[in-house]
Protein backbone atom coordinates (compact mmCIF):
# COMPACT_ATOMS: atom_id res chain seq x y z
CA UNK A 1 13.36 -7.87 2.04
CA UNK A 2 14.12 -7.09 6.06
CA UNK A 3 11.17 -5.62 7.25
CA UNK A 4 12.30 -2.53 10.09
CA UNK A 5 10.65 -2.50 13.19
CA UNK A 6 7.57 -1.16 13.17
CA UNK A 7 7.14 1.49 16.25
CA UNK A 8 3.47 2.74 15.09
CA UNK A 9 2.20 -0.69 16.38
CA UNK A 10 4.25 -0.41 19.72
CA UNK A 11 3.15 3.43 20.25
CA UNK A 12 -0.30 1.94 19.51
CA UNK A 13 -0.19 -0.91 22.33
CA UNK A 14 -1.22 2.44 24.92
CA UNK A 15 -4.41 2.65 22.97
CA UNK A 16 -5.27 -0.96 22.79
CA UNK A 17 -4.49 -0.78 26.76
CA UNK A 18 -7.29 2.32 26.80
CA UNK A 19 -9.31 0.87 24.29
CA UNK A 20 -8.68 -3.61 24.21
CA UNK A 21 -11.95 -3.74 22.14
CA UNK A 22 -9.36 -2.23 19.32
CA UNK A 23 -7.51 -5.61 19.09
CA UNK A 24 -11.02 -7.35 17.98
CA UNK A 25 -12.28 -8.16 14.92
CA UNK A 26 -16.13 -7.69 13.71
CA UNK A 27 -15.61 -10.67 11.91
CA UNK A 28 -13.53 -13.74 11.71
CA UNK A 29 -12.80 -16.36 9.19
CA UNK A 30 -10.00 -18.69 8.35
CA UNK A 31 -9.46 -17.71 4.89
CA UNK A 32 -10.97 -14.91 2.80
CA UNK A 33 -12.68 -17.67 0.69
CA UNK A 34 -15.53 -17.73 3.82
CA UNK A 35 -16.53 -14.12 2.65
CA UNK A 36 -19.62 -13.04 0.88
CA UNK A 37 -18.34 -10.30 -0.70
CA UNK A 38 -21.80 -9.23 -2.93
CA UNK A 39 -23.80 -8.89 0.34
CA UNK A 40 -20.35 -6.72 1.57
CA UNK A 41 -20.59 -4.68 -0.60
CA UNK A 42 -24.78 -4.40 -1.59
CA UNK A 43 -25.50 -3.88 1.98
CA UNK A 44 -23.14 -3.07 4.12
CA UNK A 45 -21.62 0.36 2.60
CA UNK A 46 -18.42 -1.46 1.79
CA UNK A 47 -16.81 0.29 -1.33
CA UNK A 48 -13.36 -1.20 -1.72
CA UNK A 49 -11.32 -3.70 0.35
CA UNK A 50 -7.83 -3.76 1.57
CA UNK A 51 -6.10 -6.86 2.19
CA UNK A 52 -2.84 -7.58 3.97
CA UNK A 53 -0.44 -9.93 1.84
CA UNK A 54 1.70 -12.28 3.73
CA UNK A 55 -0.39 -15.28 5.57
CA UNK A 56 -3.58 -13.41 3.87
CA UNK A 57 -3.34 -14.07 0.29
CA UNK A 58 0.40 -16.03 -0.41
CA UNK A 59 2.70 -17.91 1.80
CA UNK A 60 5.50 -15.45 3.24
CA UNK A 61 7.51 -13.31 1.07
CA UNK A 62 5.62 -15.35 -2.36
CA UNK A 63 3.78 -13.87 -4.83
CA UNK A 64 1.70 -16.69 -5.83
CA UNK A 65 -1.91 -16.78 -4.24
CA UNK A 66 -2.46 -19.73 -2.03
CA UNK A 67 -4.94 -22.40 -3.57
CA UNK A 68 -7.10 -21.72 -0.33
CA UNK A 69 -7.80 -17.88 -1.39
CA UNK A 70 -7.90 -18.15 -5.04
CA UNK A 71 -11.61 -18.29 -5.01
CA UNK A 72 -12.16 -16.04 -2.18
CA UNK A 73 -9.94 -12.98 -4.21
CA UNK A 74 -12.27 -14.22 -7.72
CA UNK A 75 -15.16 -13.20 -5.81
CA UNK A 76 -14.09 -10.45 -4.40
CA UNK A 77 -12.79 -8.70 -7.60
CA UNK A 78 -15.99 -9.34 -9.34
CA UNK A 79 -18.42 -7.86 -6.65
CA UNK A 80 -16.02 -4.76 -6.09
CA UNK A 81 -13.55 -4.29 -9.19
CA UNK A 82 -10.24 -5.02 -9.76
CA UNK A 83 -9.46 -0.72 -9.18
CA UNK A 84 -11.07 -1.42 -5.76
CA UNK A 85 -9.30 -4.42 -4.59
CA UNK A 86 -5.68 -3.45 -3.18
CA UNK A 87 -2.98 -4.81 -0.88
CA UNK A 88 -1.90 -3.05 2.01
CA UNK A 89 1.23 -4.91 3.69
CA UNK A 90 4.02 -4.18 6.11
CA UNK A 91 6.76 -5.08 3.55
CA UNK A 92 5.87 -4.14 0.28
CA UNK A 93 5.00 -0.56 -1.02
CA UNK A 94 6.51 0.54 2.36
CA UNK A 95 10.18 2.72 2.79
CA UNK A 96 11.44 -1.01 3.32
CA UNK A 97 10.42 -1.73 -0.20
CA UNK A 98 13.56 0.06 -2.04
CA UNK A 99 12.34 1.95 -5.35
CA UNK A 100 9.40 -0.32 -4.43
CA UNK A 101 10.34 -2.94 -6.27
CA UNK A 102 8.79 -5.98 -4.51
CA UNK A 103 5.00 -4.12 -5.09
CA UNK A 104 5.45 -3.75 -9.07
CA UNK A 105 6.53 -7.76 -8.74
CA UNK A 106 3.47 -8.26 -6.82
CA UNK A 107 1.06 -6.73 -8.94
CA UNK A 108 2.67 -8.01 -12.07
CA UNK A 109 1.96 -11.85 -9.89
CA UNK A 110 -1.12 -11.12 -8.66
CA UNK A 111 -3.24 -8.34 -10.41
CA UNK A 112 -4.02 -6.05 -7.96
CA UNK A 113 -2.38 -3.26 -6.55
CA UNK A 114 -0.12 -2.47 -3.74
CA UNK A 115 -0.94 0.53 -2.17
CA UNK A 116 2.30 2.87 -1.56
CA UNK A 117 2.33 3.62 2.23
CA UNK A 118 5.39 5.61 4.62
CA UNK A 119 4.15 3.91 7.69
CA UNK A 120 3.57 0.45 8.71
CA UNK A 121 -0.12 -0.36 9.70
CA UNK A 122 -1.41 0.67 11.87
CA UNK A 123 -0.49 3.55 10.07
CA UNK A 124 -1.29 4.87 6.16
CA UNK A 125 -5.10 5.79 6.71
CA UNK A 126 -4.05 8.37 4.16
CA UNK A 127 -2.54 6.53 1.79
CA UNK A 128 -5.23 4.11 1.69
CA UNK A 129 -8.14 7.23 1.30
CA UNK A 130 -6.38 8.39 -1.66
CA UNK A 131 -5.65 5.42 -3.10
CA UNK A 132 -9.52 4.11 -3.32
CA UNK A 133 -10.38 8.10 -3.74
CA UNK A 134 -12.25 7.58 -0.51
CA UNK A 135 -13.61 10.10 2.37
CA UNK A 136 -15.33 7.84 4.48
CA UNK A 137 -12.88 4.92 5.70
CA UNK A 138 -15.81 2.78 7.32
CA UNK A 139 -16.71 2.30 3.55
CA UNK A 140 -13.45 0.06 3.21
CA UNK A 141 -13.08 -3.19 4.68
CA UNK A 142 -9.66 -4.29 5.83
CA UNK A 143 -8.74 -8.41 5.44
CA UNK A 144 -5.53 -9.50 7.48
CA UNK A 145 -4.47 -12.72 9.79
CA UNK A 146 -2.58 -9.89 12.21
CA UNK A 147 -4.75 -8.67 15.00
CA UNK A 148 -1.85 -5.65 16.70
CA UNK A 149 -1.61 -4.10 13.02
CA UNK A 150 -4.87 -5.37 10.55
CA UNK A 151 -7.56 -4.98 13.25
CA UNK A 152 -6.13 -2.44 15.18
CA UNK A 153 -5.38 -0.40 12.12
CA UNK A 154 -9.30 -0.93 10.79
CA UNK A 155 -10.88 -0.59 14.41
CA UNK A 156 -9.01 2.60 15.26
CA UNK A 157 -10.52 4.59 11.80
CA UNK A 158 -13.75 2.55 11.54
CA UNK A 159 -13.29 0.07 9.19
CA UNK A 160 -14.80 -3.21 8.63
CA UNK A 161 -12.39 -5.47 9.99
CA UNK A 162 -12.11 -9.06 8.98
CA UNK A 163 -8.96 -11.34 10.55
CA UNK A 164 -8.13 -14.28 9.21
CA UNK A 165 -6.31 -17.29 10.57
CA UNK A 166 -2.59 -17.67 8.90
CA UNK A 167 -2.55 -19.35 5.72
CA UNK A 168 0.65 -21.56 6.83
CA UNK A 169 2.53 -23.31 9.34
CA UNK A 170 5.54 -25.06 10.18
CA UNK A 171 7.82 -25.56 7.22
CA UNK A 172 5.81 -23.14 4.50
CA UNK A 173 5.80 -20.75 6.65
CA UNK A 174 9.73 -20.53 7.31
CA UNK A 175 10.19 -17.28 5.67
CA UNK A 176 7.34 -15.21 8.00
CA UNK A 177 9.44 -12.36 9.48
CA UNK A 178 10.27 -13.22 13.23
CA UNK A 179 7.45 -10.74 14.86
CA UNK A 180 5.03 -11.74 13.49
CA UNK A 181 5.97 -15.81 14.48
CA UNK A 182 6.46 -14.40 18.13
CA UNK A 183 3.17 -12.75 18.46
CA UNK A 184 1.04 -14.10 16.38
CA UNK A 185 0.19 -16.98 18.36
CA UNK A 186 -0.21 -14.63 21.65
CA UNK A 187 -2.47 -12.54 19.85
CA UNK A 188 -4.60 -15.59 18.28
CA UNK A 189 -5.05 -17.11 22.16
CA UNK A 190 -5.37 -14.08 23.93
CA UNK A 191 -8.53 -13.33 21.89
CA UNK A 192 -9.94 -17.05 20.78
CA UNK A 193 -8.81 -19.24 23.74
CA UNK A 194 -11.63 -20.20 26.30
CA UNK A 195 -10.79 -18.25 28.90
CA UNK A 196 -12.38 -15.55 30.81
CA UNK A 197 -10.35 -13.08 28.98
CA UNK A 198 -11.15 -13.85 25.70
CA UNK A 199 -14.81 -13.57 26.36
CA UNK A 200 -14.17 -10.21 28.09
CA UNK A 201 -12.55 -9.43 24.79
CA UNK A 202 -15.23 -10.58 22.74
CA UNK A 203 -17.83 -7.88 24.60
CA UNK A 204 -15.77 -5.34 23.92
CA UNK A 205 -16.35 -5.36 19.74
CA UNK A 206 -16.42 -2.28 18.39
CA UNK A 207 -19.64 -1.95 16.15
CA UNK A 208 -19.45 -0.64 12.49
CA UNK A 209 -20.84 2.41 11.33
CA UNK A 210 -23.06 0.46 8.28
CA UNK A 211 -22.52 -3.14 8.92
CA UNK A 212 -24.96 -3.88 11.67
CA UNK A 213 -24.44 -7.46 12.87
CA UNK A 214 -24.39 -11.08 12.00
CA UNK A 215 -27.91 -11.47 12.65
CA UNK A 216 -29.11 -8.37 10.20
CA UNK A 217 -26.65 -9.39 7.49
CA UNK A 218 -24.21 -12.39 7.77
CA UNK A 219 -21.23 -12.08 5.39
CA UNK A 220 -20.40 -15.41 5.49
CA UNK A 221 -21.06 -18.04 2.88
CA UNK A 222 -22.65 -21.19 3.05
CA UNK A 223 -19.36 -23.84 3.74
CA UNK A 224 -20.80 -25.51 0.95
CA UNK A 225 -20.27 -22.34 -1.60
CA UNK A 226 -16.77 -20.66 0.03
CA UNK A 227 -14.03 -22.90 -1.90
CA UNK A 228 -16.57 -22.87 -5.16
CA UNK A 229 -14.54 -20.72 -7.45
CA UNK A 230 -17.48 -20.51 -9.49
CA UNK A 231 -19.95 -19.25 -7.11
């Protein structure tokens, strides 16, 4: 599938201008494996979580779940449910996704649904709402490796927002669409290079209406525990 251009994230670059705290994340990991997602969800008003697909949980365009996240999605369908676990990608479920056929092959793969969505993040706040049956979104946490459309999307409703690093490079990750190749990799140094910028960036988090810190609550496991499938 081609994905189309997506103009909500370049008619959103004016409020990341306004706003450049938008573009970072309250948390950061490098897969979704890192994530405690019992103390998510016991105390930090989390009620359902959203991830992207591509780079998050599979290699580009696959629907098998890279051996890095396997454990990481485990544990994060047991402490939430599998009706409150959902994907919410730029490709799939979108108008791009004809008679949305590459979401029903995507569930069928990987047991979770694909939320059906008109626009590309950082649009389908809506969508989202009624798919968990939701009011409040800073009670959903949002998991992607893209900060212009994951974070920006979660930070600009009040979501918990979690990036990720990508899951592949060179040669597995032939198949990522071309935008995302271009500017991932400015968006990645612009926020976590040592430069004066990125620690300008940094002070400019947005805080989270229930989540209230690192130091209150990490949501980070041990490294010993986060590739345990069994913990």
């Amino acid at each position: 599938m081609v994905q189309s251009i997506n103009t909500k994230a370049i008619v959103t670059l004016a409020s990341i201008v306004r706003r450049p705290g938008l573009i970072v994340p309250q948390i950061s990991v490098h897969t979704i494996s890192q994530l405690n997602f019992i103390a998510m969800k016991q105390d930090s008003g989390i009620q359902a979580v959203v991830f992207d697909k591509d780079n998050t949980l599979t290699a580009p365009y696959e629907n098998v779940l890279h051996p890095a996240v396997v454990p990481g999605l485990k544990r994060a369908i047991e402490a939430f449910g599998v009706a409150n676990v959902a994907i919410l990608s730029n490709s799939a479920g979108t108008r791009d996704d004809v008679d949305y056929k590459d979401a029903i092959e995507i569930e069928a793969a990987l047991g979770i649904r694909v939320i059906r969505h008109d626009e590309k993040k950082p649009g389908g706040l809506q969508e989202m709402l009624q798919h968990f049956e939701l009011e409040d979104p800073a009670t959903i946490c949002i998991v992607g490796d893209r900060l212009l459309t994951d974070v920006v999307f979660g930070n600009l409703y009040g979501l918990l927002t979690v990036h990720c690093l990508p899951l592949c490079q060179g040669p597995e990750n032939i198949k990522d669409n071309w935008t995302a190749k271009l500017l991932r990799p400015v968006e990645n140094s612009m926020l976590y290079s040592d430069w004066f910028g990125g620690r300008i960036l940094d002070r400019r988090r947005i805080s989270h209406k229930f989540w209230k810190g690192p130091e209150t609550n990490s949501l980070l496991l041990p490294p010993d525990n986060s590739t345990n499938s069994e913990r």
